[in-house]
N, C-alpha and C. Protein backbone atom coordinates (compact mmCIF):
# COMPACT_ATOMS: atom_id res chain seq x y z
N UNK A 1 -10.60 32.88 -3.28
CA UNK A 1 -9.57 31.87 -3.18
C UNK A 1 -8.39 32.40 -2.38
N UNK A 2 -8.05 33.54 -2.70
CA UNK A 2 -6.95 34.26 -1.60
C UNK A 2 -7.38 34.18 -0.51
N UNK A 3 -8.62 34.79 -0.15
CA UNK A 3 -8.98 34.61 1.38
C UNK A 3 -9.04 33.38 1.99
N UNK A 4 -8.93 32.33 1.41
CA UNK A 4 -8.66 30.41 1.91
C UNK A 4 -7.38 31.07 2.48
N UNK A 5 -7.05 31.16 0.94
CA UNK A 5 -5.22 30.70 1.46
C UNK A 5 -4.60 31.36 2.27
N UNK A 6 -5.10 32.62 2.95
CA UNK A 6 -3.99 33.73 3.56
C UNK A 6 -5.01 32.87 4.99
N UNK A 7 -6.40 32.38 5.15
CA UNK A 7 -6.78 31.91 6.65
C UNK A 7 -5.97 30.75 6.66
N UNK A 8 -5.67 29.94 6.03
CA UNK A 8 -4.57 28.85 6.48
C UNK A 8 -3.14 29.29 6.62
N UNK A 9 -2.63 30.72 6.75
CA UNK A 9 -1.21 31.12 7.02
C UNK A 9 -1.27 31.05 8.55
N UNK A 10 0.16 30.19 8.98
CA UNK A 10 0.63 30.04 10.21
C UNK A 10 -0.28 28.89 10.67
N UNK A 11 -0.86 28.20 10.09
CA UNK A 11 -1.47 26.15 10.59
C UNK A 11 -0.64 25.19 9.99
N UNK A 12 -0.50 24.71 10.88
CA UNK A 12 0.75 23.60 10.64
C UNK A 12 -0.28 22.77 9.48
N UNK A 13 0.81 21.87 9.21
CA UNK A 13 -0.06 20.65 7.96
C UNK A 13 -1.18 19.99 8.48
N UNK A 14 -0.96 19.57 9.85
CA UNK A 14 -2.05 18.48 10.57
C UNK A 14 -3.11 19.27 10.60
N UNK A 15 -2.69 20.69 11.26
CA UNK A 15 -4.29 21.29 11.63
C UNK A 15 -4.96 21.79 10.04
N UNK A 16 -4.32 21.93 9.26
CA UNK A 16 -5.06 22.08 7.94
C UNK A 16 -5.64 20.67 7.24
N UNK A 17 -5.24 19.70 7.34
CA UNK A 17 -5.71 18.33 7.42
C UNK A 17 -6.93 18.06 8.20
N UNK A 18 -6.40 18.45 9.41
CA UNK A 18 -7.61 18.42 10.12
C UNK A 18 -9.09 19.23 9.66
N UNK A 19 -9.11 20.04 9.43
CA UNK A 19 -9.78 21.07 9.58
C UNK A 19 -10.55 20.56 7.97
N UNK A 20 -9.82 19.89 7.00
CA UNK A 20 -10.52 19.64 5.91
C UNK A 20 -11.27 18.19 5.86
N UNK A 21 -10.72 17.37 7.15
CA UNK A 21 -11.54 16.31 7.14
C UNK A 21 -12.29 16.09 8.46
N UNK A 22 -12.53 17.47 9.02
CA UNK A 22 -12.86 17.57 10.37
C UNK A 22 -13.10 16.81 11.57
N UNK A 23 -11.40 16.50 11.37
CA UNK A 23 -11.12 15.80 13.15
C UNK A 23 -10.08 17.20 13.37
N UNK A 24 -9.40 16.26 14.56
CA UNK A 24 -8.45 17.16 15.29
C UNK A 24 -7.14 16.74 14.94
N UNK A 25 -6.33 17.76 15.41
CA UNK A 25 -4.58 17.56 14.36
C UNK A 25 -4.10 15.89 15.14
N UNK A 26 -4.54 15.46 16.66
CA UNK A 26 -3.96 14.75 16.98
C UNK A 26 -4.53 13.31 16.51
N UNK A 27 -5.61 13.48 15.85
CA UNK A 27 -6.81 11.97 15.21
C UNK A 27 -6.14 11.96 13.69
N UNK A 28 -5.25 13.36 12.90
CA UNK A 28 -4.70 13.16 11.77
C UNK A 28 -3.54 12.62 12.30
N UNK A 29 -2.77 12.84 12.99
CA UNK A 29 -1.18 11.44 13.12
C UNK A 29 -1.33 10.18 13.46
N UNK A 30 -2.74 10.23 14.19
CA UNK A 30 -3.02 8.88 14.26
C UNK A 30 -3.58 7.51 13.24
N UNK A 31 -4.37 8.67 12.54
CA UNK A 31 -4.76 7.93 11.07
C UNK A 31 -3.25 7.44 10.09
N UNK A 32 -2.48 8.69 10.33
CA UNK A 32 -1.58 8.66 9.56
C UNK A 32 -0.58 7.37 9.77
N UNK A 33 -0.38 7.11 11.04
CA UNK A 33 0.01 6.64 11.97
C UNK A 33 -0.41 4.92 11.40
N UNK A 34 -1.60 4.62 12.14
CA UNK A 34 -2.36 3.49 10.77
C UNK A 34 -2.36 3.22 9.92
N UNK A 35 -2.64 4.50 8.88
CA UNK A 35 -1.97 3.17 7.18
C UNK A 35 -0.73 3.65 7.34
N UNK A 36 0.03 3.91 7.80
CA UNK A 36 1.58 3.86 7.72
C UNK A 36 2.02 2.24 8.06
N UNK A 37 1.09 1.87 9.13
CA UNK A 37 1.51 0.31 9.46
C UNK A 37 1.30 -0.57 8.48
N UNK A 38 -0.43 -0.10 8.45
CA UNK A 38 -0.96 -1.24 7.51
C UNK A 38 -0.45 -1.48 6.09
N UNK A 39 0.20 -0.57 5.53
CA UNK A 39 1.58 -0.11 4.10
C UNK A 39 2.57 -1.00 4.50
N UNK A 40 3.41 -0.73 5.51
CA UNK A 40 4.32 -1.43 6.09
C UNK A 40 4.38 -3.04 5.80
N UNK A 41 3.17 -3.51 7.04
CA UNK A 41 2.88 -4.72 6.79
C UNK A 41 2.35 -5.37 5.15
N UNK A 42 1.64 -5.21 4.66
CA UNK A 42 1.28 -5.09 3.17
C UNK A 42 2.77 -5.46 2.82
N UNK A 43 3.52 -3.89 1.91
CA UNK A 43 4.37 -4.26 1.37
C UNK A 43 5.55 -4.90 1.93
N UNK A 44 5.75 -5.06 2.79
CA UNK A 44 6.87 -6.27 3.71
C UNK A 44 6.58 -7.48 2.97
N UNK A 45 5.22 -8.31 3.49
CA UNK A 45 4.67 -9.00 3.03
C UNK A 45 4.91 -9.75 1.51
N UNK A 46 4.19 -8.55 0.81
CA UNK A 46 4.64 -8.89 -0.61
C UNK A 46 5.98 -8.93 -1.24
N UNK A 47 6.54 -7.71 -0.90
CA UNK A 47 8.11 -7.54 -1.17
C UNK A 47 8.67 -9.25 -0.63
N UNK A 48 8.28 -9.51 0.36
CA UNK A 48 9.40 -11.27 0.92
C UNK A 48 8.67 -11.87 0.28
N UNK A 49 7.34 -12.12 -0.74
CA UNK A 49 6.83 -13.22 -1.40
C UNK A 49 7.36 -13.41 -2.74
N UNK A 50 7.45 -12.27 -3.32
CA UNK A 50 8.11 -11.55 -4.64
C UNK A 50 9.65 -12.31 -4.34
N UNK A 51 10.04 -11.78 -3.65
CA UNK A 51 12.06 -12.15 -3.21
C UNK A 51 12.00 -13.36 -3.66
N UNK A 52 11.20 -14.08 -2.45
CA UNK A 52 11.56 -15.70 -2.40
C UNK A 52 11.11 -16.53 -4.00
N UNK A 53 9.84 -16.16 -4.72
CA UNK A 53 9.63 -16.41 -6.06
C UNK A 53 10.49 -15.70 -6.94
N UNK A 54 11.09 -15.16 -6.82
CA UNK A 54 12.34 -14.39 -7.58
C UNK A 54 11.86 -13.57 -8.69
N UNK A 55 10.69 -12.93 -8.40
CA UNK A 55 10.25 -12.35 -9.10
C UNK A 55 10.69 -10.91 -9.62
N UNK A 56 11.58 -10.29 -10.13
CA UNK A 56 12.28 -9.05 -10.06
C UNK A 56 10.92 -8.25 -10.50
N UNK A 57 10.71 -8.48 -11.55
CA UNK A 57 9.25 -7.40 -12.34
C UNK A 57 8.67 -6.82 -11.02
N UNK A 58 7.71 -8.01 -10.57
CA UNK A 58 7.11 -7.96 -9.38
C UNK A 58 7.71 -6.95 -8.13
N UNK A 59 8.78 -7.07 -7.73
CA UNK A 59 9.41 -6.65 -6.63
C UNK A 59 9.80 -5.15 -7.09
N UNK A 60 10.11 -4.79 -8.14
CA UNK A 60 10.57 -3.78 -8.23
C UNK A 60 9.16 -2.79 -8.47
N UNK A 61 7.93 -3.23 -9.28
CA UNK A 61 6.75 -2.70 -9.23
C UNK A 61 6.21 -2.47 -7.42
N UNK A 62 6.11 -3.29 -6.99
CA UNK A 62 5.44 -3.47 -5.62
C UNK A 62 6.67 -1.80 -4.46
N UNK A 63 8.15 -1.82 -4.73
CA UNK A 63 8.73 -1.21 -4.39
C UNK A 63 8.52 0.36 -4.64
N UNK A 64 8.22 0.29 -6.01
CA UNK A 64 8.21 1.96 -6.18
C UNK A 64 6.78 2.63 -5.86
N UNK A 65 5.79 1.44 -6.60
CA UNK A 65 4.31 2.06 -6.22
C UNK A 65 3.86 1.98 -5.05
N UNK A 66 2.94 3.12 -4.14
CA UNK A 66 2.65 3.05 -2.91
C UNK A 66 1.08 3.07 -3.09
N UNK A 67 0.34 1.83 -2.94
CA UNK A 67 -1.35 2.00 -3.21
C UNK A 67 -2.06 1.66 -2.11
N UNK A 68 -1.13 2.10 -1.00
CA UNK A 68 -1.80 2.01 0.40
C UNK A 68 -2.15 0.28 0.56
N UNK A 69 -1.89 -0.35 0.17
CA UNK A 69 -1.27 -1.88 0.52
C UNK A 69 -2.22 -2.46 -0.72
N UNK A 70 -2.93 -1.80 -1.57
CA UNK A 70 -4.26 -3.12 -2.44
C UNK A 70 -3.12 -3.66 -3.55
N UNK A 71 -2.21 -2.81 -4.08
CA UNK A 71 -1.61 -3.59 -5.08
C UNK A 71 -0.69 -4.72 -4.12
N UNK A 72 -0.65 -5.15 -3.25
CA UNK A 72 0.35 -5.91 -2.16
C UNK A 72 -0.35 -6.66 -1.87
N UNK A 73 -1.67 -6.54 -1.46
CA UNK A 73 -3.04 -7.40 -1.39
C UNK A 73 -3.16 -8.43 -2.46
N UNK A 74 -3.29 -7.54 -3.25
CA UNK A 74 -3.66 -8.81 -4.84
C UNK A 74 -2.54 -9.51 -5.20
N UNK A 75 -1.58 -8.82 -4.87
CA UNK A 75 -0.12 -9.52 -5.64
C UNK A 75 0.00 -11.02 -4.39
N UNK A 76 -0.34 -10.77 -3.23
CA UNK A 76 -0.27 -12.14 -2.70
C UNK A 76 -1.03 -12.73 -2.79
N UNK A 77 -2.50 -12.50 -2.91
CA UNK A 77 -3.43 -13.58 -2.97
C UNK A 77 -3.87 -13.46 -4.52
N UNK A 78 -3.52 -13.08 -5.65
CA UNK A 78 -3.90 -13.64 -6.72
C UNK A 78 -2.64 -13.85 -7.73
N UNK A 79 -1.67 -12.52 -7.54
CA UNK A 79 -0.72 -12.77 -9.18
C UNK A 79 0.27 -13.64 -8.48
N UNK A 80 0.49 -13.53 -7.58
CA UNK A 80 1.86 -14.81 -7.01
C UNK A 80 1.26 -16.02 -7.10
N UNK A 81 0.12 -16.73 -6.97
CA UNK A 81 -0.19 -17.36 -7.59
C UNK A 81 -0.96 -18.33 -8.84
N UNK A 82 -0.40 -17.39 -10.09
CA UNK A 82 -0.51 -17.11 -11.00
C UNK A 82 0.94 -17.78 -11.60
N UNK A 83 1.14 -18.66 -12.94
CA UNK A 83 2.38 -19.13 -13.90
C UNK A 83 1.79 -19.04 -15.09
N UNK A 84 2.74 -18.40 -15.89
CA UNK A 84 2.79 -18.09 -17.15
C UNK A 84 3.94 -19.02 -18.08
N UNK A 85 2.81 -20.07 -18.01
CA UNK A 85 3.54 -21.24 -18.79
C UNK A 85 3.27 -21.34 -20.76
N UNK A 86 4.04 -21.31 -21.02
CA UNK A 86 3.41 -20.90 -22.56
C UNK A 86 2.54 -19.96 -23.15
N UNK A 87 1.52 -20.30 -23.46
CA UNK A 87 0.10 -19.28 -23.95
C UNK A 87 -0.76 -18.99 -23.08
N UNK A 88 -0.38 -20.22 -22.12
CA UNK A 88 -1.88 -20.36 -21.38
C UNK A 88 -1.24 -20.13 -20.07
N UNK A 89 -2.47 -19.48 -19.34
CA UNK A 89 -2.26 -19.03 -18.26
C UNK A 89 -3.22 -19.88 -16.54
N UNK A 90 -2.09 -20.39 -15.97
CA UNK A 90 -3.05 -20.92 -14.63
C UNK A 90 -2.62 -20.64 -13.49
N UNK A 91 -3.34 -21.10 -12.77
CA UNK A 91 -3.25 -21.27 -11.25
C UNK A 91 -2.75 -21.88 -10.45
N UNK A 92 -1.39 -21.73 -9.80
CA UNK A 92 -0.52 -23.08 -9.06
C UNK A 92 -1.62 -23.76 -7.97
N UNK A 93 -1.74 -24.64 -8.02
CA UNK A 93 -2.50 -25.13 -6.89
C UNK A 93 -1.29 -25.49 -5.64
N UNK A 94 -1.59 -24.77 -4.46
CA UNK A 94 -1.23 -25.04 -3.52
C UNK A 94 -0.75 -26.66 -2.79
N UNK A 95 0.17 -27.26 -2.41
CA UNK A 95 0.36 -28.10 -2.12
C UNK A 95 0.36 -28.31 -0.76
N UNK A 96 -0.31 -29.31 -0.05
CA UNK A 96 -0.82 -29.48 1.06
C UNK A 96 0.06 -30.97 1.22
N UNK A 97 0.35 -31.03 2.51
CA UNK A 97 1.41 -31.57 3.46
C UNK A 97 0.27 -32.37 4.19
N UNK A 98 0.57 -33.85 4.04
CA UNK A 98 -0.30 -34.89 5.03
C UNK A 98 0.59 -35.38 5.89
């Protein structure tokens, strides 16, 4: 185990990244690079759906946890529309504009 750790002295983070998922340091910023957006977009997304339903619970969960966008995923297409009216629990049906 010492001998790992003293061959990774003096490799930057990427090339040790690299080297454990064997690309090259410049295919790790680029990945990185990617879900950094796709996070971005995600929680943007949810965070302004949360706002506008005034959901604080919601917004402040979606803010601190980072699950690479699936909890941001579900929260727009299933719990936002989701009301917790009494006991029982349904489904807003979408309202469509003729």
């Amino acid at each position: 185990m010492v001998d790992a750790l003293t061959s990774l002295e003096g490799l930057g983070t990427y090339e040790v990244v690299g080297d454990l998922l064997g690309i090259s340091p410049g295919a790790v910023i680029i990945l990185m690079a990617v879900v950094s957006i796709w996070v971005l977009v995600w929680k943007g997304l949810a965070l302004w759906k949360s706002a506008q339903k005034k959901s604080i619970p919601w917004f402040i969960i979606l803010l601190i946890f980072n699950t690479v966008g699936i909890l941001e995923i579900l929260y727009i297409f299933i719990f936002s529309k989701m009301s917790f009216k009494g006991k029982k629990l349904k489904l807003e049906k979408s309202k469509k504009k003729k």
